[in-house]
Protein backbone atom coordinates (compact mmCIF):
# COMPACT_ATOMS: atom_id res chain seq x y z
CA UNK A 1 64.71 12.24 -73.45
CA UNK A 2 63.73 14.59 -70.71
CA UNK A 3 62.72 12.89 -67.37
CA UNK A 4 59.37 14.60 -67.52
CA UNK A 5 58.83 12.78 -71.02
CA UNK A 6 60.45 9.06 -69.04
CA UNK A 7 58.57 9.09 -66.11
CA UNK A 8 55.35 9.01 -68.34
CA UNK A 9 55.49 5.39 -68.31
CA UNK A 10 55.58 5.69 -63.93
CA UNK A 11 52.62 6.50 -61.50
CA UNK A 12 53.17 6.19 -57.65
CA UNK A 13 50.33 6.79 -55.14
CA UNK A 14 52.27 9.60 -53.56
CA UNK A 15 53.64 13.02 -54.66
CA UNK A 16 57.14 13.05 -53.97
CA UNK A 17 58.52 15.82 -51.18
CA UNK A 18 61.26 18.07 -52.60
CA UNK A 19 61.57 20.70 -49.80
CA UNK A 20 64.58 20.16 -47.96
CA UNK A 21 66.49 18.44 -50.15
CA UNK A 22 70.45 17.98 -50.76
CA UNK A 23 71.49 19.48 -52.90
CA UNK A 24 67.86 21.09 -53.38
CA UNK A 25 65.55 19.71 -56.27
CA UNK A 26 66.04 19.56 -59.68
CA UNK A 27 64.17 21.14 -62.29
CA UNK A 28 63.67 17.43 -63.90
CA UNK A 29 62.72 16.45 -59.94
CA UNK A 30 60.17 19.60 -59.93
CA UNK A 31 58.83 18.74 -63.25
CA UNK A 32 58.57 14.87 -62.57
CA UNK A 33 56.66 15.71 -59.06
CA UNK A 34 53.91 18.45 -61.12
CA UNK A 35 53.26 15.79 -63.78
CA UNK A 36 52.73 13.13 -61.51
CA UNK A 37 50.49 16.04 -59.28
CA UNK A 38 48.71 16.12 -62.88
CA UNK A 39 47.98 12.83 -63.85
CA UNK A 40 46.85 11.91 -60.17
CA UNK A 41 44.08 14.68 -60.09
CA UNK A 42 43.01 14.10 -63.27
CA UNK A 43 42.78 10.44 -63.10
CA UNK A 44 44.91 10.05 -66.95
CA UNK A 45 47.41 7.62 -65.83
CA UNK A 46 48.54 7.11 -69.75
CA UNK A 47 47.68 10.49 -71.74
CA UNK A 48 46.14 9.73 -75.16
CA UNK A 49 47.18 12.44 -78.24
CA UNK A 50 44.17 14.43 -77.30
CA UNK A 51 45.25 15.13 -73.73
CA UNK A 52 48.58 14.49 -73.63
CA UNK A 53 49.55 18.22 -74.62
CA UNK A 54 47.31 19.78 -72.11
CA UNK A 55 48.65 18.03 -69.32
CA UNK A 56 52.48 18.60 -70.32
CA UNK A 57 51.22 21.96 -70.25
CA UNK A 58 49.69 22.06 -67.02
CA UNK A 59 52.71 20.20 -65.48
CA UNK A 60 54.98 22.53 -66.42
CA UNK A 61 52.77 25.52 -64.98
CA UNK A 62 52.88 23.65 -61.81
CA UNK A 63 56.76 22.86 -61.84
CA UNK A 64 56.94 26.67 -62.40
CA UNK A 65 54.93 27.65 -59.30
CA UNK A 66 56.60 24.63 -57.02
CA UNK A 67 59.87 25.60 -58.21
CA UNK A 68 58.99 29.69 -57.17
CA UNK A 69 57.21 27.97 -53.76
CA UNK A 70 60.52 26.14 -52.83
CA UNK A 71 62.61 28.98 -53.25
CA UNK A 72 60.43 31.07 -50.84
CA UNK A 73 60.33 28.64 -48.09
CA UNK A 74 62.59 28.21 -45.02
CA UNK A 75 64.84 25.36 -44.93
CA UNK A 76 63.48 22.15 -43.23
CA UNK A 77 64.97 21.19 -39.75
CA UNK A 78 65.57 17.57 -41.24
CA UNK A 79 65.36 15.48 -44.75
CA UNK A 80 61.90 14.26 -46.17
CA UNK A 81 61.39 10.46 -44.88
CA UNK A 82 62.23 9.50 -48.34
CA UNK A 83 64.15 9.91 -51.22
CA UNK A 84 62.75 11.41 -54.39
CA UNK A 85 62.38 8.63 -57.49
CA UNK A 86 64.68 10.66 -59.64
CA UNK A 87 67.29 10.02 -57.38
CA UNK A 88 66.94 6.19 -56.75
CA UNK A 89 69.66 4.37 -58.74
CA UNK A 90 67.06 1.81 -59.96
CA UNK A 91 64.69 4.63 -60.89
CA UNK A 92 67.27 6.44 -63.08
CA UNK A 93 68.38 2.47 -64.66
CA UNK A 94 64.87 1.76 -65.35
CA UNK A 95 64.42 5.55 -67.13
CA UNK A 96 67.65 5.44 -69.25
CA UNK A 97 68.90 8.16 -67.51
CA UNK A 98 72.61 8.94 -66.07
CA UNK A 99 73.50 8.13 -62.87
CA UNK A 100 73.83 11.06 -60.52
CA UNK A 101 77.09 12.42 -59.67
CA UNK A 102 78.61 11.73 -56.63
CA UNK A 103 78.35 13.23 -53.79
């Protein structure tokens, strides 16, 4: 299952910073932070069949554009304040996804 399709069943009050990150974002980090952009603005915290498309569709449009926006910015001075969801241990646990490498 692809984290975009997991972190369905999440909503924080917050979009998630990904410039400035190391190593840099993921696409499944990108994707997670449009769809959670999505759901926020539209106020659809659990899609029904007769949205759900739509806004899979408008996340990945997004996660297209942030992903073409953080590759055109300068580098950050420092870190964002916090770390990315995707990348929490418990996050990853609670998502049945592998542990990240390493590093």
């Amino acid at each position: 299952m692809s984290p975009l399709v997991a972190y369905l069943g999440v909503m924080c009050r917050n979009i998630t910073e990904l410039r400035g990150l190391e190593p840099p974002a993921s696409r499944d980090e990108i994707e997670a932070a449009a769809l959670q952009y999505v759901r926020k603005v539209s106020g659809v915290t659990t899609p029904n069949p007769a949205v759900s498309d739509a806004m899979h569709a408008a996340a990945h449009e997004i996660a297209d554009i942030t992903e073409r926006l953080l590759a055109d910015l300068p580098a950050r001075r420092q870190p964002p304040p916090t770390v990315p969801p995707l990348r929490r241990p418990e996050v990853r646990a609670r998502l049945g996804l592998d542990p990240l490498p390493a590093g």
